[in-house]
C-alpha atoms as a PDB file:
ATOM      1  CA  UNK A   1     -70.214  54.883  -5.643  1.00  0.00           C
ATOM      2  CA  UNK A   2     -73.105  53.913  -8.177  1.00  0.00           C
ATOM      3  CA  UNK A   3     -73.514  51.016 -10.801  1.00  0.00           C
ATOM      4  CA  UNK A   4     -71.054  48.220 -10.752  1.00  0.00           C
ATOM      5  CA  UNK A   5     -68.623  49.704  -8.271  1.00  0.00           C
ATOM      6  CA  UNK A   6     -67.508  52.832 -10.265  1.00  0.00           C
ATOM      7  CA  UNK A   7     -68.083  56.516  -9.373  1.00  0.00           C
ATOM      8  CA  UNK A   8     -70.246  57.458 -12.326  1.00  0.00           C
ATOM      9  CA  UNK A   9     -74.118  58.513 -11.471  1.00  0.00           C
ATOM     10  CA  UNK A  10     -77.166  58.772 -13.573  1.00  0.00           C
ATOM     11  CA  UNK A  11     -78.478  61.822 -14.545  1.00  0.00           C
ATOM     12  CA  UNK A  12     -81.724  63.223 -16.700  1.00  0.00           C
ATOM     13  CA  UNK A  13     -81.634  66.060 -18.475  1.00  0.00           C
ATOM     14  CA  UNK A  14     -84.155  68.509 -20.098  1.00  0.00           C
ATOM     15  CA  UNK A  15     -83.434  69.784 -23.791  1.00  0.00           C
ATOM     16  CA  UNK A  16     -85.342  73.013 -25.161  1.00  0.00           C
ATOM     17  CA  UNK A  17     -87.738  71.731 -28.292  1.00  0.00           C
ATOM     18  CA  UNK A  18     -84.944  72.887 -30.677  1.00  0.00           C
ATOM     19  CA  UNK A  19     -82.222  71.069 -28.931  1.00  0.00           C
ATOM     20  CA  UNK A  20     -83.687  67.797 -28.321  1.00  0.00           C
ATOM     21  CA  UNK A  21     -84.692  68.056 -32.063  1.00  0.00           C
ATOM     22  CA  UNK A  22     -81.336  68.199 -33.287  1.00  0.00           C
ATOM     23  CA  UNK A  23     -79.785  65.903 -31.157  1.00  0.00           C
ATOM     24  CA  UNK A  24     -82.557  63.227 -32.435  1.00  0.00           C
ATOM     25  CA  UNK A  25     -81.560  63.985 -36.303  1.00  0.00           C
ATOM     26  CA  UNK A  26     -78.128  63.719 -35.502  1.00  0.00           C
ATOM     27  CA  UNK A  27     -78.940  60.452 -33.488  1.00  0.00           C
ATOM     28  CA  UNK A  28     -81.483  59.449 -36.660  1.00  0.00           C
ATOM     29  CA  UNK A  29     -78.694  60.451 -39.534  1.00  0.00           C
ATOM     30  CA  UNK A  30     -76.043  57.960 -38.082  1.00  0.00           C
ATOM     31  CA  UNK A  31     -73.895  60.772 -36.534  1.00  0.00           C
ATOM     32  CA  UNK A  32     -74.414  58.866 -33.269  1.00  0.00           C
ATOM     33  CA  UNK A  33     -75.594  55.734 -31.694  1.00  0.00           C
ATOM     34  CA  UNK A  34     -77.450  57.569 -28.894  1.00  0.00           C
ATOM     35  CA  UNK A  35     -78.674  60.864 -27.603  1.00  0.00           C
ATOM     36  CA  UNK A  36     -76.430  59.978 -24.504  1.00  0.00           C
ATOM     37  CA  UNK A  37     -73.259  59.249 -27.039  1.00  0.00           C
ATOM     38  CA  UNK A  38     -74.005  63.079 -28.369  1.00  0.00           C
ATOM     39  CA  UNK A  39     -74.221  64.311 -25.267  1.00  0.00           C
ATOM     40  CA  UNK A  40     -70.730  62.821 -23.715  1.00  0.00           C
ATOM     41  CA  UNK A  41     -69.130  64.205 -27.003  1.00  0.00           C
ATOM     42  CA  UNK A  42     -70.410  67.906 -26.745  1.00  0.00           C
ATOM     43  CA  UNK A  43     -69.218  67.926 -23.169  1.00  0.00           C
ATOM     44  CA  UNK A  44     -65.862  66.463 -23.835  1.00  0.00           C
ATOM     45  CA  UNK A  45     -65.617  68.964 -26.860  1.00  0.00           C
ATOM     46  CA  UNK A  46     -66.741  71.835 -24.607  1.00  0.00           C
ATOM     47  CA  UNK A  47     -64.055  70.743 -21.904  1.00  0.00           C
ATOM     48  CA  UNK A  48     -61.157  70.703 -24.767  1.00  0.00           C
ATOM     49  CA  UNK A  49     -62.567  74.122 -25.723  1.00  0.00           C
ATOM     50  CA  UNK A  50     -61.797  75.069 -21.948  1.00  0.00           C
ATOM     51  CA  UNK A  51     -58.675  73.750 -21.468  1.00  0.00           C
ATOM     52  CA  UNK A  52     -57.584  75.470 -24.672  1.00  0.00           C
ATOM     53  CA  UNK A  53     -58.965  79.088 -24.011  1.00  0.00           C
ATOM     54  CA  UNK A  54     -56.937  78.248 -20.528  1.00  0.00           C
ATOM     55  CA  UNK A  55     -53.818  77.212 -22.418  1.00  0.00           C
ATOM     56  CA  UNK A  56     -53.997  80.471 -24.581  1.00  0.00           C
ATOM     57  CA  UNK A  57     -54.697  82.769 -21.871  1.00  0.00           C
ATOM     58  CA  UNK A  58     -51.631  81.256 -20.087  1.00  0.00           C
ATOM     59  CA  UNK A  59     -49.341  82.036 -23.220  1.00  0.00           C
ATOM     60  CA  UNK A  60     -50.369  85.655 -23.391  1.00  0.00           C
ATOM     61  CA  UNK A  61     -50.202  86.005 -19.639  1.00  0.00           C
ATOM     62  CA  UNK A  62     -46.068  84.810 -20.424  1.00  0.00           C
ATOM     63  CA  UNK A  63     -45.828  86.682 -23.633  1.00  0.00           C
ATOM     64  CA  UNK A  64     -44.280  90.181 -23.999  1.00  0.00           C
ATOM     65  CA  UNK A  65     -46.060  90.461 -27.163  1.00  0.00           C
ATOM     66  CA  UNK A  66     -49.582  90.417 -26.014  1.00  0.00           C
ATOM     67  CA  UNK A  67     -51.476  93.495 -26.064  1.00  0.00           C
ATOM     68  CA  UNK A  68     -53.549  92.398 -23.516  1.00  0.00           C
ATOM     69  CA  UNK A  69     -53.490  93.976 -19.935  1.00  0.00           C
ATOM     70  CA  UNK A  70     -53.904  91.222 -16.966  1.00  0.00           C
ATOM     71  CA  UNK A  71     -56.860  92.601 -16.218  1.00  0.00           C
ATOM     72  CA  UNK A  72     -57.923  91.478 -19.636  1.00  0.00           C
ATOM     73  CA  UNK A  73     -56.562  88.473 -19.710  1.00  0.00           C
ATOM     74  CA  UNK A  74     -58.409  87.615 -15.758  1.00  0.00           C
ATOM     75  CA  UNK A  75     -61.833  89.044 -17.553  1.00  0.00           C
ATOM     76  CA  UNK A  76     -61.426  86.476 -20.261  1.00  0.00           C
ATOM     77  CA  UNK A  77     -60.789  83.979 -17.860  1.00  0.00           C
ATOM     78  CA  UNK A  78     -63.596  84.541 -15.960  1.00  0.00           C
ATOM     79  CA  UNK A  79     -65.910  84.152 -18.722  1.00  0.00           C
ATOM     80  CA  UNK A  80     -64.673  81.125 -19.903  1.00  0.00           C
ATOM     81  CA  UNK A  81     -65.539  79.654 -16.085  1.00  0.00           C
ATOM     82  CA  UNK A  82     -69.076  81.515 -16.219  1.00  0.00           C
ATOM     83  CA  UNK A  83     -72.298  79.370 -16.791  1.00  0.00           C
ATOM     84  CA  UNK A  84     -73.506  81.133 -20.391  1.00  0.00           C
ATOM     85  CA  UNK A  85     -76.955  81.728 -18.567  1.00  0.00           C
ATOM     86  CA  UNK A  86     -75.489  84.845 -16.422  1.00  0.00           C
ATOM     87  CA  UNK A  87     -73.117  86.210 -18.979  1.00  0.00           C
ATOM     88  CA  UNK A  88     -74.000  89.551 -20.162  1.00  0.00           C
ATOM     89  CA  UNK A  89     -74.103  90.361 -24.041  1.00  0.00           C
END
């Protein structure tokens, strides 16, 4: 355990030029308080984005309807749990 008893940890992070720019403006335009406020909310968008490519792959996996092989189905689930850096295009 960390700060005051709770499990959280610190961590720094390095933005490309082009990122860290936009996250300022947003920051800047009122979107946000902080660069740290933007950056919980992308990650807890990016983790409801998850859960919900799950949750559909799920319902096709049950679904008679689905046109989609298992195989399919296990290749889309396996990019939704790769990093973006070592997916191929």
């Amino acid at each position: 355990m960390d700060r005051e008893g709770d499990n959280s940890f610190g961590m720094e992070i390095t933005l490309p030029p082009d990122l860290e720019a936009y996250v300022h403006e947003r920051v800047r335009g009122g979107a946000f308080v902080s660069a740290t406020e933007f950056i919980q909310e992308a990650i807890r968008r990016k983790m409801e984005n998850d859960s919900w490519m799950e949750q559909k792959v799920l319902e096709a996996e049950q679904s008679e309807l689905s046109p989609l092989t298992r195989g399919d189905l296990q290749s889309v689930r396996s990019l939704i749990r790769q990093p973006r850096a070592t997916r191929t295009s």
